[in-house]
Protein backbone atom coordinates (compact mmCIF):
# COMPACT_ATOMS: atom_id res chain seq x y z
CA UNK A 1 12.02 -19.71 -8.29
CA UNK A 2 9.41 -21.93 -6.72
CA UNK A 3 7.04 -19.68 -4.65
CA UNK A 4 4.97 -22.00 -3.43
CA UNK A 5 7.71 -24.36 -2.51
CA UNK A 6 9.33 -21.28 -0.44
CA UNK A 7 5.86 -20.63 1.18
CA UNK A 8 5.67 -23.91 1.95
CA UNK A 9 8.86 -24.71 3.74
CA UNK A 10 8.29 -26.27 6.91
CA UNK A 11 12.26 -25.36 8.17
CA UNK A 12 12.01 -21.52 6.90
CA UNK A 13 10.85 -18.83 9.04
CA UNK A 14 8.60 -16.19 7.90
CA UNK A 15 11.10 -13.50 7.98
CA UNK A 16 13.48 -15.76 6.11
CA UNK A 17 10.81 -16.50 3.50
CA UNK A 18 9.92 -12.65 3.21
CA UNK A 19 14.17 -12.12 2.34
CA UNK A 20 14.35 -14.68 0.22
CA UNK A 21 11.28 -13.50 -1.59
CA UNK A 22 12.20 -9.68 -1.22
CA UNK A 23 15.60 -10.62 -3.33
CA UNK A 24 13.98 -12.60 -5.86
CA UNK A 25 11.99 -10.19 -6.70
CA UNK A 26 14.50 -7.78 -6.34
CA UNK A 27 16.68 -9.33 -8.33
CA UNK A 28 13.68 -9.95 -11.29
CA UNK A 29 13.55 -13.62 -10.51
CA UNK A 30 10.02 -13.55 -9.91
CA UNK A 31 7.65 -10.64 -11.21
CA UNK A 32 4.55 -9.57 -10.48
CA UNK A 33 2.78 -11.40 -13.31
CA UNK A 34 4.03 -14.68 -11.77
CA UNK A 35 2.89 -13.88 -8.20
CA UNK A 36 -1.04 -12.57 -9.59
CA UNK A 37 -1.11 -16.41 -11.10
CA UNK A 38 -0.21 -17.57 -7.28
CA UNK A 39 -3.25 -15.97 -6.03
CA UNK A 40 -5.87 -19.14 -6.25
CA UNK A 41 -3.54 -21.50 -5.16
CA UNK A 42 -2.41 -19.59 -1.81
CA UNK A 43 -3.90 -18.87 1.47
CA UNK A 44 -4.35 -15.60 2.99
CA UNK A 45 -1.48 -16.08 5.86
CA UNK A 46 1.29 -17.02 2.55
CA UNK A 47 -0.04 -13.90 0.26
CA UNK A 48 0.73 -11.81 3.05
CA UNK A 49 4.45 -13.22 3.26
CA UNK A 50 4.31 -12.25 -0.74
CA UNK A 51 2.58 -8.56 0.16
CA UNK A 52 5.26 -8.04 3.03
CA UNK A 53 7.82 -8.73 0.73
CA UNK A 54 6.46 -6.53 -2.22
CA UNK A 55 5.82 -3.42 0.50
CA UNK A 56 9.27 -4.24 1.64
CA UNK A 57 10.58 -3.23 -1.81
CA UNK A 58 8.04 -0.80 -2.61
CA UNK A 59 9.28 1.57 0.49
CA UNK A 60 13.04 0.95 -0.20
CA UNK A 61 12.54 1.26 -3.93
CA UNK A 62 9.60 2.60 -5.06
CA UNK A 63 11.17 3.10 -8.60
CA UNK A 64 10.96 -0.49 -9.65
CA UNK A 65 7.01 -1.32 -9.18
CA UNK A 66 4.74 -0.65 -12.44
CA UNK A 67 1.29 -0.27 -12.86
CA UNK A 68 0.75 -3.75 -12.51
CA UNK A 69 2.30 -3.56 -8.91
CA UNK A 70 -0.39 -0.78 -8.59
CA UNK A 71 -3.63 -2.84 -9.75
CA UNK A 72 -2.43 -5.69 -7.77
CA UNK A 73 -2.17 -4.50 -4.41
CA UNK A 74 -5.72 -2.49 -4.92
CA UNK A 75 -7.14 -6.09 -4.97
CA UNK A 76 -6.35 -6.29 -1.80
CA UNK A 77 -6.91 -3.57 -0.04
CA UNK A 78 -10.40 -4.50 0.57
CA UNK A 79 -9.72 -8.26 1.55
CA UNK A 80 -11.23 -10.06 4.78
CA UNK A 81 -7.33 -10.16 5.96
CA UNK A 82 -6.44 -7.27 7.93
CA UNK A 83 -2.72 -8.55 6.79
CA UNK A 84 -3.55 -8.44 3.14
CA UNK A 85 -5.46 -5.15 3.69
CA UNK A 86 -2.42 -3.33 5.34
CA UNK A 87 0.14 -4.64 3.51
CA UNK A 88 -1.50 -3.65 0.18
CA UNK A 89 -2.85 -0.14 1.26
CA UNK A 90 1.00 0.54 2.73
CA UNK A 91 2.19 -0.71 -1.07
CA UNK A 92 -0.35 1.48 -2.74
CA UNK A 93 1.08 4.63 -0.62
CA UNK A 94 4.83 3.77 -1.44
CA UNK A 95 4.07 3.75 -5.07
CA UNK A 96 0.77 6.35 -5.91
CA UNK A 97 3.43 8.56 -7.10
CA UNK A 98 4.00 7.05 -9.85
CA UNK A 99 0.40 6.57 -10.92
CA UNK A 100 -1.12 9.55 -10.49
CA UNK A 101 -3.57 8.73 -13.26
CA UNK A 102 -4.85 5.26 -12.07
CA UNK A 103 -5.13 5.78 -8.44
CA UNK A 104 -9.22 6.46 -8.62
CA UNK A 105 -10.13 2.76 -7.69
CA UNK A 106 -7.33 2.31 -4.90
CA UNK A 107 -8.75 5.70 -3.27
CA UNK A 108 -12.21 4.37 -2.90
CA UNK A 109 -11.13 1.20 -1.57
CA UNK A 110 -8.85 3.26 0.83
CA UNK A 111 -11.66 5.12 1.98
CA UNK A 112 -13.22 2.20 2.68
CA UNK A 113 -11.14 0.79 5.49
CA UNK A 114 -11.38 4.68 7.00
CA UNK A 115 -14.08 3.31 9.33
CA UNK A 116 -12.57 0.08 10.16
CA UNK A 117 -12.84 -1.33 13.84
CA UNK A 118 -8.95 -1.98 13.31
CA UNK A 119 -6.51 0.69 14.24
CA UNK A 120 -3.74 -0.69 11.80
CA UNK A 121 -6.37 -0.56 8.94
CA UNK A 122 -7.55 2.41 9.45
CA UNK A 123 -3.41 4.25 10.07
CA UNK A 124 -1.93 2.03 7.09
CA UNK A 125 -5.10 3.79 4.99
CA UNK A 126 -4.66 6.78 6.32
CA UNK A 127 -0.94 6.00 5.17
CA UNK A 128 -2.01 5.69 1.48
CA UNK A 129 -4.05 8.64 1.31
CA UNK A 130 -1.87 11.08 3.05
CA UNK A 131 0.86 10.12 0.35
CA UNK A 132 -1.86 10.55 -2.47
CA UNK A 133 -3.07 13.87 -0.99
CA UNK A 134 0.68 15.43 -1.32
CA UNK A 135 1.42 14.62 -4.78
CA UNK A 136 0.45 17.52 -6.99
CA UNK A 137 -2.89 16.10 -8.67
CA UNK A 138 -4.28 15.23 -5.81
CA UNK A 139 -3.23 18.21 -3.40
CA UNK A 140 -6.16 20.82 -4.21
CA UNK A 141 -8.78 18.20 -4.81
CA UNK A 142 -12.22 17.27 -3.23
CA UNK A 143 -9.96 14.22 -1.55
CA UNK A 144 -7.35 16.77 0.13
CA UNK A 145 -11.02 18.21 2.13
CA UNK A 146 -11.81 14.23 2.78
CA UNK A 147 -8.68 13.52 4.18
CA UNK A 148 -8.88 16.63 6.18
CA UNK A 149 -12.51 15.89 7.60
CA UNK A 150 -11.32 12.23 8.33
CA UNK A 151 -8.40 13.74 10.23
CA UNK A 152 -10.46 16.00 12.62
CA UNK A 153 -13.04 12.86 13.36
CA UNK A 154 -9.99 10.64 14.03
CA UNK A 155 -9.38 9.62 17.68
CA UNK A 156 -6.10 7.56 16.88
CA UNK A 157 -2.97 10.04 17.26
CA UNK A 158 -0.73 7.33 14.93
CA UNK A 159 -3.58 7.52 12.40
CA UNK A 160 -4.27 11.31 12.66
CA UNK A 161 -0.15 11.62 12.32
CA UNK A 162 -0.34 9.87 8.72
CA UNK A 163 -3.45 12.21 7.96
CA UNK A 164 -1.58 15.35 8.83
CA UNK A 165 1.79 14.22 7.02
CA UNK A 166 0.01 14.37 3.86
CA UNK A 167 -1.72 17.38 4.56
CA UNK A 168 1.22 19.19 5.67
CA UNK A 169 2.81 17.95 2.02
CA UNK A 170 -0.05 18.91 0.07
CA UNK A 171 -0.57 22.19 1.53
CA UNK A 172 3.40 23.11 0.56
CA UNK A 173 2.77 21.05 -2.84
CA UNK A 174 0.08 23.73 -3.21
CA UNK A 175 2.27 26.66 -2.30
CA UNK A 176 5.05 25.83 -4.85
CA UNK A 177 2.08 25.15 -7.63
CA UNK A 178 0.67 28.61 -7.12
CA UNK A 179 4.13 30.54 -7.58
């Protein structure tokens, strides 16, 4: 498939590129090592199209990303495009699961975009690490005491919500763990 042709049709809407680019992918018509070679040649406003489409999958089926998914979207996550930056922390939380071992650099950059002016940087972080807190690693470590100091400074209900999902998870991940 032609990426950049996609991105670049004039006649296509966005959503209809995302679908088209969703089921390629999908499908294994394009892969991830295809899409990292894309990243020069692209603008910021067409890699999010790409990101969309990857989060898309990543939510629906989580179960087809690997690690490269993983390294990918951490590039991203502290980008200059808020649309890049929540589209690849909201990737990041769909998939940490699977990576338990490899999520050190994504965390940091997460905890980055904490303090962004940005409400949708700062919830689709808060997004990511509330997912990272609950899985089993992760749930009685310093970051589960991070996560809960960034939820009592946060004013944002939405963003305190994703803070106190994966608190909720990690405290019962910590419960089954002990018995």
């Amino acid at each position: 498939m032609d990426i950049v042709g996609l991105l670049d049709n004039k006649t296509l809407k966005s959503l209809d590129k995302r679908a088209e680019l969703i089921e390629a992918i999908r499908m294994e018509a394009i892969t991830i090592h295809e899409i990292q070679f894309l990243k020069a040649v692209l603008d910021d406003k067409k890699m999010a199209v790409i990101l969309e489409a990857i989060e898309a999958i990543s939510l629906k089926n989580p179960g087809i990303a690997d690690s490269d998914w993983l390294k990918f979207a951490q590039e991203y996550i502290t980008s200059k495009s808020n649309s890049l930056k929540r589209e690849a922390s909201r990737i990041v939380g769909n998939i940490a699961h699977l990576f338990p071992d490899d999520l050190e650099v994504a965390i940091q950059k997460l905890l980055e975009n904490t303090n962004n002016d940005g409400t949708v940087i700062r919830w689709s972080s808060a997004y990511a690490l509330g997912r990272i807190i609950s899985i089993p690693e992760y749930a009685s470590s310093d970051l589960f005491d991070v996560i809960s100091g960034l939820y009592e400074l946060e004013t944002d209900n939405g963003v305190k919500n994703q803070y106190l999902y994966g608190i909720k998870k990690a405290l019962k991940t910590r419960v089954l763990l002990i018995k």
